[in-house]
Protein backbone atom coordinates (compact mmCIF):
# COMPACT_ATOMS: atom_id res chain seq x y z
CA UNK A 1 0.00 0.00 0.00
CA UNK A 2 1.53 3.30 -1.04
CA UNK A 3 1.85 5.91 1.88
CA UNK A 4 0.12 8.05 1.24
CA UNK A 5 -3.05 6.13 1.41
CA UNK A 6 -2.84 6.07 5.00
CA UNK A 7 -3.88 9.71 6.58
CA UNK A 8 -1.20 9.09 9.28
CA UNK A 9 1.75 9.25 7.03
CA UNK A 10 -0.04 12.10 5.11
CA UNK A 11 -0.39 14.28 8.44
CA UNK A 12 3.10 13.26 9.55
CA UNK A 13 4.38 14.88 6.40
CA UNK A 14 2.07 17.42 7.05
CA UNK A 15 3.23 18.40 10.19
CA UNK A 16 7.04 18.07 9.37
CA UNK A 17 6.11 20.50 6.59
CA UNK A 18 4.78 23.27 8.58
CA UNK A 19 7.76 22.68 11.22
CA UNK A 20 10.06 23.30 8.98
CA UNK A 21 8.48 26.49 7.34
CA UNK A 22 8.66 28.20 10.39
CA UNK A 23 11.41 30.81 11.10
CA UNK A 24 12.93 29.14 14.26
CA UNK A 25 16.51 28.34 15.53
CA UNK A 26 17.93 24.79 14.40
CA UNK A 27 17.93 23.59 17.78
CA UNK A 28 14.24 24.76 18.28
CA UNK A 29 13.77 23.04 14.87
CA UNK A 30 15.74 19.82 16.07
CA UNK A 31 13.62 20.06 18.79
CA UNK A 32 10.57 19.87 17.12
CA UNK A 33 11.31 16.94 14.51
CA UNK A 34 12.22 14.46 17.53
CA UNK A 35 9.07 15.32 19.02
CA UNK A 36 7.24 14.74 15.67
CA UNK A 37 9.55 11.99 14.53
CA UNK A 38 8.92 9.60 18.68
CA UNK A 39 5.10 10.27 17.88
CA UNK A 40 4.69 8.87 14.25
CA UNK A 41 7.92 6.85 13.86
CA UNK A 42 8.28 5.15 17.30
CA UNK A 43 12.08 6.44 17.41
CA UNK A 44 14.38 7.47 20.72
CA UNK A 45 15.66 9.73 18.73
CA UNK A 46 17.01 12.26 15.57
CA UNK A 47 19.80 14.45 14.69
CA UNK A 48 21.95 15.69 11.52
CA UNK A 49 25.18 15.37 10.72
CA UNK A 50 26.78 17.76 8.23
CA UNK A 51 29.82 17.14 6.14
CA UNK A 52 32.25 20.09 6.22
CA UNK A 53 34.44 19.41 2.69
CA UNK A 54 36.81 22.14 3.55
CA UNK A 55 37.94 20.72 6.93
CA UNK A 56 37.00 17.32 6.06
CA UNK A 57 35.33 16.57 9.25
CA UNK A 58 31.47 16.07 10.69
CA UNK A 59 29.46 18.45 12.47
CA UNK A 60 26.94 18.40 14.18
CA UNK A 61 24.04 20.37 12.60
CA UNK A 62 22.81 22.34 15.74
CA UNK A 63 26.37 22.98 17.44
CA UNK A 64 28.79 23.28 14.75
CA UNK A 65 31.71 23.03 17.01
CA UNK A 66 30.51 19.58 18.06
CA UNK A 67 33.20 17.59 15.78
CA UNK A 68 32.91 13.79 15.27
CA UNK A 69 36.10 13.19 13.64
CA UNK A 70 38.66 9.82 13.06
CA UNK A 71 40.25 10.72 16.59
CA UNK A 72 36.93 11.25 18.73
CA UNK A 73 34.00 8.66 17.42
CA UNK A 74 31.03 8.28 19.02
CA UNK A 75 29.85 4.77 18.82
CA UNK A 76 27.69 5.36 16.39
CA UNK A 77 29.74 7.33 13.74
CA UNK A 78 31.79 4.57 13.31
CA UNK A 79 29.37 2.69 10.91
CA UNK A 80 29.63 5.98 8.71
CA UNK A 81 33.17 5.16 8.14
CA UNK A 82 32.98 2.16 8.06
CA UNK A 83 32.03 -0.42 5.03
CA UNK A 84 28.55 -1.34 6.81
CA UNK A 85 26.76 -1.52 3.00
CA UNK A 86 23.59 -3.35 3.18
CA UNK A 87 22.40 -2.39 -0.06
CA UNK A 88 23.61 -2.94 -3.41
CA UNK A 89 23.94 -0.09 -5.81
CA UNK A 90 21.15 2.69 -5.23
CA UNK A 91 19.01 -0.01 -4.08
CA UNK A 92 18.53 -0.80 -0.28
CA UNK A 93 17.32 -4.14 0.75
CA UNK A 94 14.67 -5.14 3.57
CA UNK A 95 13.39 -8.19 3.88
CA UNK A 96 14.03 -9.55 0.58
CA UNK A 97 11.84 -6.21 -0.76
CA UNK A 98 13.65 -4.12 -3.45
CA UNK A 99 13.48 -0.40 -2.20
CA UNK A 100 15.21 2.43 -4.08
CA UNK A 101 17.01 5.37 -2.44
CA UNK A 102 17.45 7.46 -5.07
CA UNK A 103 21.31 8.96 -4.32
CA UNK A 104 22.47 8.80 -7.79
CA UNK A 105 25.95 8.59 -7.51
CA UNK A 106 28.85 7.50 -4.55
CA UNK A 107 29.44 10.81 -2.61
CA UNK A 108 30.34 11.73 1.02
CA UNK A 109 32.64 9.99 2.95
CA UNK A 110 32.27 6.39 0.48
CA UNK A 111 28.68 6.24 1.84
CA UNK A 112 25.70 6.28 -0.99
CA UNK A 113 23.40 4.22 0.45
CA UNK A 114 21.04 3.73 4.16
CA UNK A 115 23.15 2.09 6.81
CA UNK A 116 21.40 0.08 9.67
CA UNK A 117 23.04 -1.66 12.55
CA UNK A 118 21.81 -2.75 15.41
CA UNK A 119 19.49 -0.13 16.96
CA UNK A 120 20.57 2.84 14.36
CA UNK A 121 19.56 4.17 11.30
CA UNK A 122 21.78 6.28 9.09
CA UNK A 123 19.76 8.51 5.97
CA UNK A 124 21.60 10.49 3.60
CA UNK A 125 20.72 14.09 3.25
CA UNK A 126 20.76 15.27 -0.25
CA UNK A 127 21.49 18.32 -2.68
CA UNK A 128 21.50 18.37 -6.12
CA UNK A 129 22.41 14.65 -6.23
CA UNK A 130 25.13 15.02 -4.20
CA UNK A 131 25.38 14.02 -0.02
CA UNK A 132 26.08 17.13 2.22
CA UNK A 133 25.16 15.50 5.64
CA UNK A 134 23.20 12.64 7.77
CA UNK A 135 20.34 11.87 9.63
CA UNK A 136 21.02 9.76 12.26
CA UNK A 137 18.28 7.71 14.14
CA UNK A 138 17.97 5.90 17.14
CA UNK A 139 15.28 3.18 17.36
CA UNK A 140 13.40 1.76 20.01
CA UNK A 141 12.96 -2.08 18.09
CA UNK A 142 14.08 -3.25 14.55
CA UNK A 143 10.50 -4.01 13.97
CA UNK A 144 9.29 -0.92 12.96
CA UNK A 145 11.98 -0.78 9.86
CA UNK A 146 10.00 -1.31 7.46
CA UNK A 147 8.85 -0.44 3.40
CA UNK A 148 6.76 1.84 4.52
CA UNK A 149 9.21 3.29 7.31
CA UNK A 150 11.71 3.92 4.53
CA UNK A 151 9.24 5.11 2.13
CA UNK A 152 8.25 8.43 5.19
CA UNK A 153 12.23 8.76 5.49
CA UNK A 154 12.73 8.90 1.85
CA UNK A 155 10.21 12.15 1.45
CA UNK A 156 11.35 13.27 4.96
CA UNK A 157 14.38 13.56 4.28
CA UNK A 158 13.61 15.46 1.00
CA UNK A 159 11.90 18.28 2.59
CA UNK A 160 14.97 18.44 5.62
CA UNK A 161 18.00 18.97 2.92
CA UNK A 162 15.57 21.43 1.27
CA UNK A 163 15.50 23.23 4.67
CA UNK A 164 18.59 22.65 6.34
CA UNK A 165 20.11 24.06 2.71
CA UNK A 166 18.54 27.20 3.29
CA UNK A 167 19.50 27.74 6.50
CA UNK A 168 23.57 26.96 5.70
CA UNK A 169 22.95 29.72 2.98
CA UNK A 170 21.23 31.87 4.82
CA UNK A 171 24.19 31.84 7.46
CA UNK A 172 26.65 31.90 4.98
CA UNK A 173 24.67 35.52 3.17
CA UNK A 174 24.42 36.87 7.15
CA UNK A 175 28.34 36.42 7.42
CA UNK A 176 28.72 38.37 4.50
CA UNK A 177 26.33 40.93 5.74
CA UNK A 178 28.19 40.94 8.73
CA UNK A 179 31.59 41.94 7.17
CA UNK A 180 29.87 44.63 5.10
CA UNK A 181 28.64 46.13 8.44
CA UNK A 182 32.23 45.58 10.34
CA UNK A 183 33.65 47.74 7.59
CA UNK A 184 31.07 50.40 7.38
CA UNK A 185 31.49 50.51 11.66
CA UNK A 186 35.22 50.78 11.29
CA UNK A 187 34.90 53.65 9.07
CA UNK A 188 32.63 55.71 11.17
CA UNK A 189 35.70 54.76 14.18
CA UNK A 190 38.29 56.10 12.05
CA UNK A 191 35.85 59.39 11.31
CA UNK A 192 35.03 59.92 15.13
CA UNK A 193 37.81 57.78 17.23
CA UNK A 194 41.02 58.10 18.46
CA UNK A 195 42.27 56.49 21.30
CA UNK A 196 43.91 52.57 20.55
CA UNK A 197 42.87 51.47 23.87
CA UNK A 198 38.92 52.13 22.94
CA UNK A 199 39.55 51.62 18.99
CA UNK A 200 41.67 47.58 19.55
CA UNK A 201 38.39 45.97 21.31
CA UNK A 202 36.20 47.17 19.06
CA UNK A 203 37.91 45.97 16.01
CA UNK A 204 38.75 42.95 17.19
CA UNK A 205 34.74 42.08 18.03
CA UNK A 206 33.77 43.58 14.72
CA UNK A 207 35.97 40.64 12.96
CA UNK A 208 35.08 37.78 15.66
CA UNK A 209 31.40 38.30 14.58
CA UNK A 210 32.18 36.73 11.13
CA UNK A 211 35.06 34.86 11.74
CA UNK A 212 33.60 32.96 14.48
CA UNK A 213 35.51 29.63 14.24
CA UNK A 214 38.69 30.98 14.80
CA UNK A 215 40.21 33.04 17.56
CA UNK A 216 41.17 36.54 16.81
CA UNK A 217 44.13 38.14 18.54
CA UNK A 218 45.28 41.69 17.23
CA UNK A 219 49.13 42.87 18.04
CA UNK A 220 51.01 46.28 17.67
CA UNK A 221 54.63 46.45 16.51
CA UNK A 222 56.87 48.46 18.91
CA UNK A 223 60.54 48.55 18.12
CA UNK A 224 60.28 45.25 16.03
CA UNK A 225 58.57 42.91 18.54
CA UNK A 226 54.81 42.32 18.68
CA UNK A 227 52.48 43.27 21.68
CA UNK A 228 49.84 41.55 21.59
CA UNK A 229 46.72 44.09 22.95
CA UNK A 230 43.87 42.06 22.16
CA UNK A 231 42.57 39.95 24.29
CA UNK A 232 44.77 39.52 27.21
CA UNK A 233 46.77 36.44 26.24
CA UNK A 234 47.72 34.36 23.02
CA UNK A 235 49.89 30.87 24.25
CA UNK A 236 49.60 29.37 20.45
CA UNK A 237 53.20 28.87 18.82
CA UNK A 238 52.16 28.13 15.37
CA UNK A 239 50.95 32.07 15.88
CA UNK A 240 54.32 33.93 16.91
CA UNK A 241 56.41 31.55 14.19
CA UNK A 242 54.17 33.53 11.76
CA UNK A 243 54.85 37.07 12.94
CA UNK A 244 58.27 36.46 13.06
CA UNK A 245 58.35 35.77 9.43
CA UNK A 246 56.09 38.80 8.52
CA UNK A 247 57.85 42.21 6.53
CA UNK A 248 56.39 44.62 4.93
CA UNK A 249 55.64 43.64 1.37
CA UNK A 250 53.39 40.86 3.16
CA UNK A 251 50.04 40.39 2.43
CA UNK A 252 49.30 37.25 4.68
CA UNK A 253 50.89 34.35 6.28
CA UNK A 254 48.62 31.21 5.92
CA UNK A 255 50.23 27.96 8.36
CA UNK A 256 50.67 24.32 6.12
CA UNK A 257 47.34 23.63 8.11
CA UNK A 258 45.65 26.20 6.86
CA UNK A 259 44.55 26.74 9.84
CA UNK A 260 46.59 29.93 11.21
CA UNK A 261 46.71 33.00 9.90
CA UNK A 262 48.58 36.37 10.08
CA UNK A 263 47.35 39.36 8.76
CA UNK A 264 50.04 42.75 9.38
CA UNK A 265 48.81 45.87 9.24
CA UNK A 266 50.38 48.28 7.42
CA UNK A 267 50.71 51.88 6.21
CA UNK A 268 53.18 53.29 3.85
CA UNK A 269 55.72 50.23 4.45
CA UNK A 270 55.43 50.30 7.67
CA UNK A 271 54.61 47.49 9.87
CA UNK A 272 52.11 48.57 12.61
CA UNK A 273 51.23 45.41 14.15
CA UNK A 274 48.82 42.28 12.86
CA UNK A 275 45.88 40.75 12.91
CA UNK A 276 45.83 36.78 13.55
CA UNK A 277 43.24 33.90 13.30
CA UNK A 278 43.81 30.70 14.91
CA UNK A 279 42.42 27.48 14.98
CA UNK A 280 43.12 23.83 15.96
CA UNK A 281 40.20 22.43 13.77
CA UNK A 282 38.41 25.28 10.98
CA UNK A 283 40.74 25.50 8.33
CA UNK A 284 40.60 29.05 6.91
CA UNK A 285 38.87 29.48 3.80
CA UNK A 286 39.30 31.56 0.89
CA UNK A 287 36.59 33.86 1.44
CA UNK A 288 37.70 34.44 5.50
CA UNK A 289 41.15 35.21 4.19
CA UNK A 290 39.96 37.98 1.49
CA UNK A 291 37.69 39.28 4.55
CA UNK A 292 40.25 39.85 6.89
CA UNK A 293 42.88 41.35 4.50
CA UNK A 294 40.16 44.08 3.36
CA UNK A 295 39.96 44.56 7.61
CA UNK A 296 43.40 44.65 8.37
CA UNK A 297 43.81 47.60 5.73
CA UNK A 298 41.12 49.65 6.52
CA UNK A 299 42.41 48.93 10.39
CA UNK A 300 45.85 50.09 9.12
CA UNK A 301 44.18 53.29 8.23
CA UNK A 302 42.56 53.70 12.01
CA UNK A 303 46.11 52.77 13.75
CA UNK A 304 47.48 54.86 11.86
CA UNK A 305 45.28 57.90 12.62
CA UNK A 306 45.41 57.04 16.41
CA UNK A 307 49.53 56.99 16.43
CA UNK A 308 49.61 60.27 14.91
CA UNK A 309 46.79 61.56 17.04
CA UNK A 310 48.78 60.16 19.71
CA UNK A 311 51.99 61.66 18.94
CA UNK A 312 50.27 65.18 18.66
CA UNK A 313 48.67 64.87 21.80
CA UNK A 314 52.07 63.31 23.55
CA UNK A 315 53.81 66.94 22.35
CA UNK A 316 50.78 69.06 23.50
CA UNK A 317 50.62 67.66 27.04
CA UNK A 318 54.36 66.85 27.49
CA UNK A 319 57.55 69.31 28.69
CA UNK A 320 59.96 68.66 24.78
CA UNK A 321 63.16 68.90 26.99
CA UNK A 322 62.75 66.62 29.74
CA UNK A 323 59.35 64.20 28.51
CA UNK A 324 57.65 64.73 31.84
CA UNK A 325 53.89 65.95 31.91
CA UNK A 326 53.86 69.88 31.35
CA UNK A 327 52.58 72.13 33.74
CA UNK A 328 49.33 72.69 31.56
CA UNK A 329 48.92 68.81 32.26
CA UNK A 330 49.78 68.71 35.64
CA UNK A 331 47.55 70.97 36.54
CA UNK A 332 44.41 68.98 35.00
CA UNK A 333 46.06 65.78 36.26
CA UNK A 334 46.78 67.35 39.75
CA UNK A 335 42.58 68.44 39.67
CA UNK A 336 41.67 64.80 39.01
CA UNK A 337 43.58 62.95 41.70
CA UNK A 338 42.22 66.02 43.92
CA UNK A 339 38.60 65.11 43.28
CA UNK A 340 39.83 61.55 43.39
CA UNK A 341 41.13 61.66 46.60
CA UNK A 342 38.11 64.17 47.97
CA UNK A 343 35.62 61.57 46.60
CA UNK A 344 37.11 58.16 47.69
CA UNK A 345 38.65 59.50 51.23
CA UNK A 346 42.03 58.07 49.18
CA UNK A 347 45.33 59.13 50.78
CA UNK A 348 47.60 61.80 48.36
CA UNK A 349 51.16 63.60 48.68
CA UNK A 350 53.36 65.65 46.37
CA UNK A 351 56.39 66.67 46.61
CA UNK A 352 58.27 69.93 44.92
CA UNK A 353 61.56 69.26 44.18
CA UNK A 354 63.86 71.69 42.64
CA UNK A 355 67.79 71.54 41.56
CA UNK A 356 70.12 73.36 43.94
CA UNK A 357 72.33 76.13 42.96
CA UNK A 358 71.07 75.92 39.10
CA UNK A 359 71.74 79.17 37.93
CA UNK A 360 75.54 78.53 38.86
CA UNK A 361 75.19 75.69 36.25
CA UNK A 362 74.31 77.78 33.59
CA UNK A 363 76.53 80.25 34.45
CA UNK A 364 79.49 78.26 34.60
CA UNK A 365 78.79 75.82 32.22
CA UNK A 366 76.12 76.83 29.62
CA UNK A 367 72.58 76.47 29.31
CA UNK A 368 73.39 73.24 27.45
CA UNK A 369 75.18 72.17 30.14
CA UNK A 370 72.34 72.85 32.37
CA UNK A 371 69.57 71.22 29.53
CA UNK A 372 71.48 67.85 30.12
CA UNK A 373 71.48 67.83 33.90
CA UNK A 374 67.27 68.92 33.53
CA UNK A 375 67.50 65.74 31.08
CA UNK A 376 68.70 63.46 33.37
CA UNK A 377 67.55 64.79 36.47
CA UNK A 378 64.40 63.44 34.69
CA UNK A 379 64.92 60.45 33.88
CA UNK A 380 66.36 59.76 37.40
CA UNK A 381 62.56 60.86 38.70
CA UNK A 382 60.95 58.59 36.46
CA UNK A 383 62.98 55.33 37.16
CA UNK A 384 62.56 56.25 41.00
CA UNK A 385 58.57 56.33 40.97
CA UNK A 386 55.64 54.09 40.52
CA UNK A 387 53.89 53.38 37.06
CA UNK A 388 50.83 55.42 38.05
CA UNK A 389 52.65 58.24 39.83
CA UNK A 390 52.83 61.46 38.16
CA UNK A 391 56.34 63.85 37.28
CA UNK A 392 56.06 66.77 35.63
CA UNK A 393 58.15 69.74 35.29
CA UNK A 394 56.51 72.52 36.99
CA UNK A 395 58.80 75.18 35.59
CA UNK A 396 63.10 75.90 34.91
CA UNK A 397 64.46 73.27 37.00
CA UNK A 398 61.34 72.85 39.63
CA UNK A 399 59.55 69.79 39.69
CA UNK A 400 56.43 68.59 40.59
CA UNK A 401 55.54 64.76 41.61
CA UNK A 402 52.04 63.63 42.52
CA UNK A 403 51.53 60.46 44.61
CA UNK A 404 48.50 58.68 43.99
CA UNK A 405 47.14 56.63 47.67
CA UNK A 406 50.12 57.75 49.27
CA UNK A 407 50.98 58.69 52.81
CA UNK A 408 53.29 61.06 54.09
CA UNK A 409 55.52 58.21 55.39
CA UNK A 410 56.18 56.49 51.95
CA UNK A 411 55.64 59.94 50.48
CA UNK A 412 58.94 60.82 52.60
CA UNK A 413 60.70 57.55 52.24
CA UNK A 414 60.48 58.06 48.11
CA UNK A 415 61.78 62.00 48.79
CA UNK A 416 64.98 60.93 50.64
CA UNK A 417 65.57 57.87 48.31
CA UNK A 418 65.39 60.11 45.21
CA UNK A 419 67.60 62.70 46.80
CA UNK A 420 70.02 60.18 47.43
CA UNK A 421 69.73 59.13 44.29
CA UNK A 422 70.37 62.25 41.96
CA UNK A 423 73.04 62.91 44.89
CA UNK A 424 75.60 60.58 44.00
CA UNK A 425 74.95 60.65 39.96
CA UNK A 426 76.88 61.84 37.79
CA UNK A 427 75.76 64.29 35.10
CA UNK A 428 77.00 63.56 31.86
CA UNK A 429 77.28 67.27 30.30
CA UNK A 430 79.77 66.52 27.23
CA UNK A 431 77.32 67.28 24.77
CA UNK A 432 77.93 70.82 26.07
CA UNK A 433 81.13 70.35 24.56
CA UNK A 434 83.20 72.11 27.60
CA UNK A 435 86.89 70.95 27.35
CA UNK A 436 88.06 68.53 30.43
CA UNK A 437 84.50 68.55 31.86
CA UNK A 438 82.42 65.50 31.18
CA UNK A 439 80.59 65.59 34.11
CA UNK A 440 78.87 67.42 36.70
CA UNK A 441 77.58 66.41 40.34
CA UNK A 442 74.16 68.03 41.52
CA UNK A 443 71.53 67.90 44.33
CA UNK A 444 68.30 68.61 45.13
CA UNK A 445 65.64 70.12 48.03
CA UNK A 446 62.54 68.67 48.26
CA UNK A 447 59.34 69.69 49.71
CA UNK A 448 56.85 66.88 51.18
CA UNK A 449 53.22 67.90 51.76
CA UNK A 450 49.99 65.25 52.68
CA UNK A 451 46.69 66.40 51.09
CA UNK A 452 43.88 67.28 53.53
CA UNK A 453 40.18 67.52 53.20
CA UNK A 454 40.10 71.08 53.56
CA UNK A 455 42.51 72.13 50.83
CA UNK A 456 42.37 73.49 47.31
CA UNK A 457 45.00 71.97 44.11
CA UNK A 458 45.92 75.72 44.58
CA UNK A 459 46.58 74.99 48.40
CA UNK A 460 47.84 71.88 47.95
CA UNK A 461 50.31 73.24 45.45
CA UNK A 462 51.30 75.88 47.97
CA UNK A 463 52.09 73.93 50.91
CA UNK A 464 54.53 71.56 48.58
CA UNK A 465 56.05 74.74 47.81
CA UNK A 466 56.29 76.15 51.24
CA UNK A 467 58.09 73.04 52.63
CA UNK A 468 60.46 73.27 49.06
CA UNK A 469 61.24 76.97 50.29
CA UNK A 470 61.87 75.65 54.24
CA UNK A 471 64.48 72.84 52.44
CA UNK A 472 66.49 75.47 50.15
CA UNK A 473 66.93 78.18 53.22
CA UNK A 474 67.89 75.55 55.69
CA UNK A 475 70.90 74.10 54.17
CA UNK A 476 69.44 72.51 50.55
CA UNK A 477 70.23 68.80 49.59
CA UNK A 478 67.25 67.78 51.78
CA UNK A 479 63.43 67.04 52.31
CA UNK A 480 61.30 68.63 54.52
CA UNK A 481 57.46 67.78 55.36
CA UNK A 482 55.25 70.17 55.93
């Protein structure tokens, strides 16, 4: 009796229809077909199995990340590579009764015809003739296989490659969508952005949206070594082996596996840092590698703008002789840690410190002379502070050191150990180019003072420089706290 003369296998059909012309999720649409399928067909259970030809591997249909490959079977995939063929030709055999698949030719993975073992059922799912994936079921008794039982998975499985098609397409056209949009938002950064720290993330999620199967990490170039910014930590080898090899008439590095990649970014010959996608299964494909070198250029572009933006706003807020914070920056620095420190009850200190007996430098020696001792006097300051304290020159050779959650006993022990410090240096002045004199010995008074509630920057500012006035007419070449 054909099936379709009984009404169950006509609603069955029916109903599988109407699932699948809904707009749902494939796991809602998984979902759905068991139910359907442990009503009518008496099964434990369905899923599909799709063949990935560019990594040569299974996936599961619903999670694609789900891998059944040679090195991690599941019981059950085993009979897909193995040589389980019950059938002869197109034709599958039950019960002595002649029924025709209709897979026209040997496809995926040597497979072209239904496999049965035991308590499992594996259908072909079918495009244009060719296999693209699996359904794999798990029955409750071997009794219900059946003509008839073959004949509903025959059209069923018709109407799920017609739908499970659409959907791969459909996330293959939203991909492309999705780069489309990742360049359009990386053009409105580089129109409106330009800080790295705030541009980095952002680029880095615009590209993991499409290039989801692979990890993206995004590095800078400093001095001819790669920082890696984005995200916090990148352990893969196969990924640093690939930098190393990168110059700049590079256009990308693809690993023998296909599955790293390194993308540099760069701008007039220069190397600015890379992009890199890594994988230990996805293989990158052709169309992933022409997406990310069209990003990595038009990133190129918003580096670019950001290091010059960078470099402009280094010069406007730093002192050109000594690269300390300038006293237009110090004072808008000094009126954040204030508030800071006002808001969170957060200890503070600064310190004025200012080179003894200058003026005899310059007179002696030359205002080069005196440059080069500023110079170093500098760099002395910054190697004797914390990361997130703040120097700047506060004018000639007076500086001015904020100290973030500070008290006035650390406060004092960092005075006297900086004192100390520039104390027994030596100033290298020969670019002065004074005969017999190479170098100069300096020192320097230093005034302590502890924020309070009740002060002002202004005040704040003022009692530093009361205590730096107390050090220089009481001997100099000392600290004093106020």
């Amino acid at each position: 009796m054909n099936m379709f003369d009984n009404m169950n296998n006509i609603e069955f059909i029916s109903r599988l229809a109407n699932i699948l012309a809904k707009k749902i999720s494939p796991s809602n649409t998984v979902n759905s077909v068991n139910k359907l399928f442990k009503g009518y067909l008496n099964i434990d259970f369905i899923d599909f199995i799709i063949w990935d030809s560019n990594n040569l591997l299974l996936k599961d249909f619903v999670c694609d990340w789900k891998i059944f490959d040679d090195e991690n079977q599941e019981k059950e995939i085993n009979y897909i590579y193995s040589n389980l063929s019950l059938s002869s030709g197109n034709l599958f055999y039950f019960n002595d009764e002649e029924f025709n698949c209709e897979i026209k030719q040997e496809q995926l993975i040597q497979m072209k015809e239904v496999i049965v073992d035991e308590n499992i059922v594996i259908y072909p799912l079918i495009s244009n003739s060719e296999v693209f994936g699996l359904m794999r079921l798990i029955i409750k008794k071997k009794d219900i296989l059946s003509k008839d039982f073959f004949e509903i998975l025959n059209v069923s499985s018709k109407l799920l490659s017609g739908a499970i098609i659409n959907y791969l397409l459909n996330e293959q056209m939203e991909v492309s969508l999705n780069f489309y949009k990742a360049m359009k938002d990386i053009a409105k950064i580089i129109e409106s952005q330009y800080e790295l720290s705030y541009i980095i993330p952002l680029i880095g999620e615009m590209i993991d949206r499409f290039i989801s199967s692979h990890l993206i990490y995004i590095f800078i170039n400093k001095e001819n070594k790669y920082k890696l910014v984005w995200p916090n930590a990148c352990k893969d080898e196969h990924v640093y082996t690939l930098l190393n090899k990168i110059t700049n008439k590079t256009e990308y590095l693809i690993s023998e596996n296909s599955k790293v990649g390194v993308f540099p970014i760069i701008h007039e010959e220069n190397i600015l840092g890379a992009i890199a996608a890594y994988s230990n299964i996805e293989k990158l494909l052709q169309k992933d590698i022409d997406y990310l070198v069209q990003l990595t250029r038009q990133s190129g572009m918003t580096i670019q703008r950001a290091n010059v933006y960078a470099e402009v706003l280094k010069y406007a807020t730093m002192d050109a002789l000594t690269g300390l914070n300038n006293r237009r920056q110090f004072e808008f620095r000094l009126n954040q840690e204030v508030a800071n420190a006002k808001r969170n009850n957060n200890s503070l200190c600064g310190m004025m410190l200012d080179v003894d007996y200058f003026k005899k430098v310059n007179d002696t020696y030359g205002h080069s002379a005196g440059d080069c001792v500023l110079r170093q006097v500098s760099e002395l300051i910054k190697n004797e502070i914390r990361e997130y304290d703040i120097a700047c020159r506060y004018g000639g050779e007076e500086f001015f050191i904020i100290l973030p959650q500070t008290n006035i006993k650390e406060a004092s022990s960092v005075a006297q150990r900086l004192r100390k410090v520039i104390e027994e240096s030596k100033m290298d002045i020969k670019e002065a180019g004074i005969e017999d004199i190479s170098f100069i010995k300096v020192t320097v008074s230093i005034g302590v003072c502890a924020f309070e509630e009740s002060m002002t920057a202004k005040s704040f500012i003022q009692c530093a420089d009361k205590s730096l006035y107390e050090a220089k007419t009481t001997g100099r070449n000392r600290v004093i706290i106020s």
